[in-house]
Protein backbone atom coordinates (compact mmCIF):
# COMPACT_ATOMS: atom_id res chain seq x y z
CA UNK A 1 61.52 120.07 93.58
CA UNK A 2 58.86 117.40 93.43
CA UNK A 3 56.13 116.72 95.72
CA UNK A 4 56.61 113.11 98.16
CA UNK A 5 52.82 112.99 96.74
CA UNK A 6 54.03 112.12 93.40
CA UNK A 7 56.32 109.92 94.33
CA UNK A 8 53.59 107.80 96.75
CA UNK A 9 53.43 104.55 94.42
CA UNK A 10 57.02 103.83 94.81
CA UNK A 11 57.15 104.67 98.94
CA UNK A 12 54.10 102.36 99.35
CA UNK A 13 56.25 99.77 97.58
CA UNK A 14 59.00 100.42 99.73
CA UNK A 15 56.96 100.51 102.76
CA UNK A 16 55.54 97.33 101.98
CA UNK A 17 58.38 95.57 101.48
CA UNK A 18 60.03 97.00 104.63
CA UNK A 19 56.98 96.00 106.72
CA UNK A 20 56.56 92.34 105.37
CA UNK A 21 60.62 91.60 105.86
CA UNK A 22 59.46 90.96 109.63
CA UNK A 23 56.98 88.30 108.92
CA UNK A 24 58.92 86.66 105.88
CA UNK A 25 61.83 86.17 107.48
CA UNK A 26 60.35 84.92 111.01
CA UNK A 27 57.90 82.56 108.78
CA UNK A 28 60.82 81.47 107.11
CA UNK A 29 62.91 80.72 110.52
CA UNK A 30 59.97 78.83 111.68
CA UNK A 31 59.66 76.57 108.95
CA UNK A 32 63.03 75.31 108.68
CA UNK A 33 62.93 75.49 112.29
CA UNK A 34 59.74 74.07 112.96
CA UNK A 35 61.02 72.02 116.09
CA UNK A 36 62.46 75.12 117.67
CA UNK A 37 58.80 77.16 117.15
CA UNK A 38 56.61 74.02 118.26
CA UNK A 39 58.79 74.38 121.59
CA UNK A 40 58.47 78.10 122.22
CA UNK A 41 54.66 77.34 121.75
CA UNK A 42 54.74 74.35 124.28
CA UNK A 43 57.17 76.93 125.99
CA UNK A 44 54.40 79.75 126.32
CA UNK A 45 51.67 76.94 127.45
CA UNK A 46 49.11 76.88 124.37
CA UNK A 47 47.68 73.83 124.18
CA UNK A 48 48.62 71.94 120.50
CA UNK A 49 52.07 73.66 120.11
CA UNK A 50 52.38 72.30 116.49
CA UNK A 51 48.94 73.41 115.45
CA UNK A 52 49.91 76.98 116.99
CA UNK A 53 53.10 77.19 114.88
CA UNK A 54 51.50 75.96 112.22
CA UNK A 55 49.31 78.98 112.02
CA UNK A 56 51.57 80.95 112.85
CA UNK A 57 53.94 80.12 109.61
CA UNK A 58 50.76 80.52 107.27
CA UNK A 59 49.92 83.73 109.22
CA UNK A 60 53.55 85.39 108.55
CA UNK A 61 54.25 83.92 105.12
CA UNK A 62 51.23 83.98 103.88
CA UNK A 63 50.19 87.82 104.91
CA UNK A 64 54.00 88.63 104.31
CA UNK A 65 53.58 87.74 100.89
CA UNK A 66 49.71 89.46 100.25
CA UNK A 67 51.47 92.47 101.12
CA UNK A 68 54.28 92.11 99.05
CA UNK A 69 52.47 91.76 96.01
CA UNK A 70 49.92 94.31 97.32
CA UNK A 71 46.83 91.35 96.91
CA UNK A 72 43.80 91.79 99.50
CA UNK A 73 46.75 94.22 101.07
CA UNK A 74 43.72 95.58 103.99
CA UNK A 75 42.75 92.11 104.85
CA UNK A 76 46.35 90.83 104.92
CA UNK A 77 47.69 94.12 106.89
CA UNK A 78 44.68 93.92 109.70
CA UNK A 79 45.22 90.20 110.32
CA UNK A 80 49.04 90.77 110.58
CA UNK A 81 48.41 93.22 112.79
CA UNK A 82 45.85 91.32 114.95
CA UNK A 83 48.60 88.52 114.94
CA UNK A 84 51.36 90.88 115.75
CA UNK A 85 48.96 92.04 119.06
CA UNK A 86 48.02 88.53 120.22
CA UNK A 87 51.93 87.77 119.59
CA UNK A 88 52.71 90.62 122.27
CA UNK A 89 49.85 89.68 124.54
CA UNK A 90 50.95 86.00 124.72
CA UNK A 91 54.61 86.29 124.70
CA UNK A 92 55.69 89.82 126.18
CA UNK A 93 53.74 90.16 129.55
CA UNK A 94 56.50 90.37 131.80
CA UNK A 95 56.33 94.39 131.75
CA UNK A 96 58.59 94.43 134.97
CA UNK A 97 61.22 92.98 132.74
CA UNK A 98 62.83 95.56 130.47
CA UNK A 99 63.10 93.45 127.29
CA UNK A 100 59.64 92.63 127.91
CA UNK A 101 58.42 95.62 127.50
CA UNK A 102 60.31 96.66 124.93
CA UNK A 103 59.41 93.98 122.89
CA UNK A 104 55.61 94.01 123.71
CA UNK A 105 56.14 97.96 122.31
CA UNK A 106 57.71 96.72 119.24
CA UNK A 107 54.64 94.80 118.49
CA UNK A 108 52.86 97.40 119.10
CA UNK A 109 54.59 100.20 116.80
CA UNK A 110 54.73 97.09 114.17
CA UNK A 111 50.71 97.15 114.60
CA UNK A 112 50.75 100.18 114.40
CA UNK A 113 52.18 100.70 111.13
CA UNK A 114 50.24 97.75 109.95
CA UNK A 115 46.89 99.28 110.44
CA UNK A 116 48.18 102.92 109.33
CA UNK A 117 49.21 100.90 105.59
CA UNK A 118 45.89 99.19 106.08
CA UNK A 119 44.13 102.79 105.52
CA UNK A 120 46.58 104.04 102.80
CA UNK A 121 45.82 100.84 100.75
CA UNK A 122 49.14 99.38 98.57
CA UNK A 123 49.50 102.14 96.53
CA UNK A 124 49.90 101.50 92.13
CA UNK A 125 52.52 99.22 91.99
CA UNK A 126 50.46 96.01 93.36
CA UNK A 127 48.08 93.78 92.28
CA UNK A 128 45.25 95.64 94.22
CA UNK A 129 46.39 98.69 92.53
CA UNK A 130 46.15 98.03 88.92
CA UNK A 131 43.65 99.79 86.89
C-alpha cells in the first residue's frame, strides 16, 4: 500500500481546487450580479457599496484563481482568509440567530483551512511548485 505522503502533489491539487470553488463561484455570482452585491453592501451599511463589491469580486476571483494555479498561493490563501474573517465579522453578527452563527462558523472553518494550505504551500503541480 502506498503512503498519502506520496501521493501529496495531487491532494494539494485537489485541495486547492476544492477550496477556491467557494470564491470562484461567489466572484462569479457577483459579477453578473453586480446590482444584487452593490445592494447587500448598501444592505450591511458600508459606505460606497459599489466600491465594496468591487473589491470584493477582485478579492474572490482574483485569489480564487492564484490558488488555482498555485501562483503566490501564501499571499493569495492569507488574504482570502482575512477576507473570509472580515466577511463573517460584517455580515454574520447576529449570533442569537441560528443561521447566523452557523454561517459566521463556516467562515471560520473556511479560514481555517485557508491558513492551514497557507503553511503546506501548493504542493508540485502549480506554478509556485515547479522546479
Amino acid at each position: 500500500m502506498q503512503k498519502i505522503e506520496s501521493q501529496s502533489d495531487a491532494i494539494l491539487l485537489a485541495g486547492r481546487l476544492l477550496f477556491s470553488s467557494l470564491f470562484l463561484l461567489y466572484g462569479w455570482f457577483s459579477l453578473t450580479g453586480f446590482a444584487g452585491a452593490t445592494a447587500y453592501m448598501q444592505k450591511l451599511g458600508l459606505p460606497l457599496p459599489a466600491l465594496f463589491a468591487a473589491v470584493g469580486i477582485i478579492i474572490e476571483l482574483g485569489g480564487g484563481m492564484l490558488v488555482v494555479i498555485g501562483y503566490q498561493f501564501r499571499v493569495a490563501t492569507l488574504v482570502l482568509a482575512l477576507y473570509t474573517l472580515v466577511a463573517a465579522l460584517l455580515a454574520h453578527r447576529d449570533f442569537a440567530n441560528g443561521v447566523q452563527l452557523l454561517n459566521f462558523m463556516k467562515n471560520m472553518a473556511i479560514a481555517g483551512g485557508a491558513l492551514g494550505l497557507a503553511m503546506s504551500g501548493p504542493g508540485g503541480y502549480s506554478v509556485d511548485g515547479r522546479s
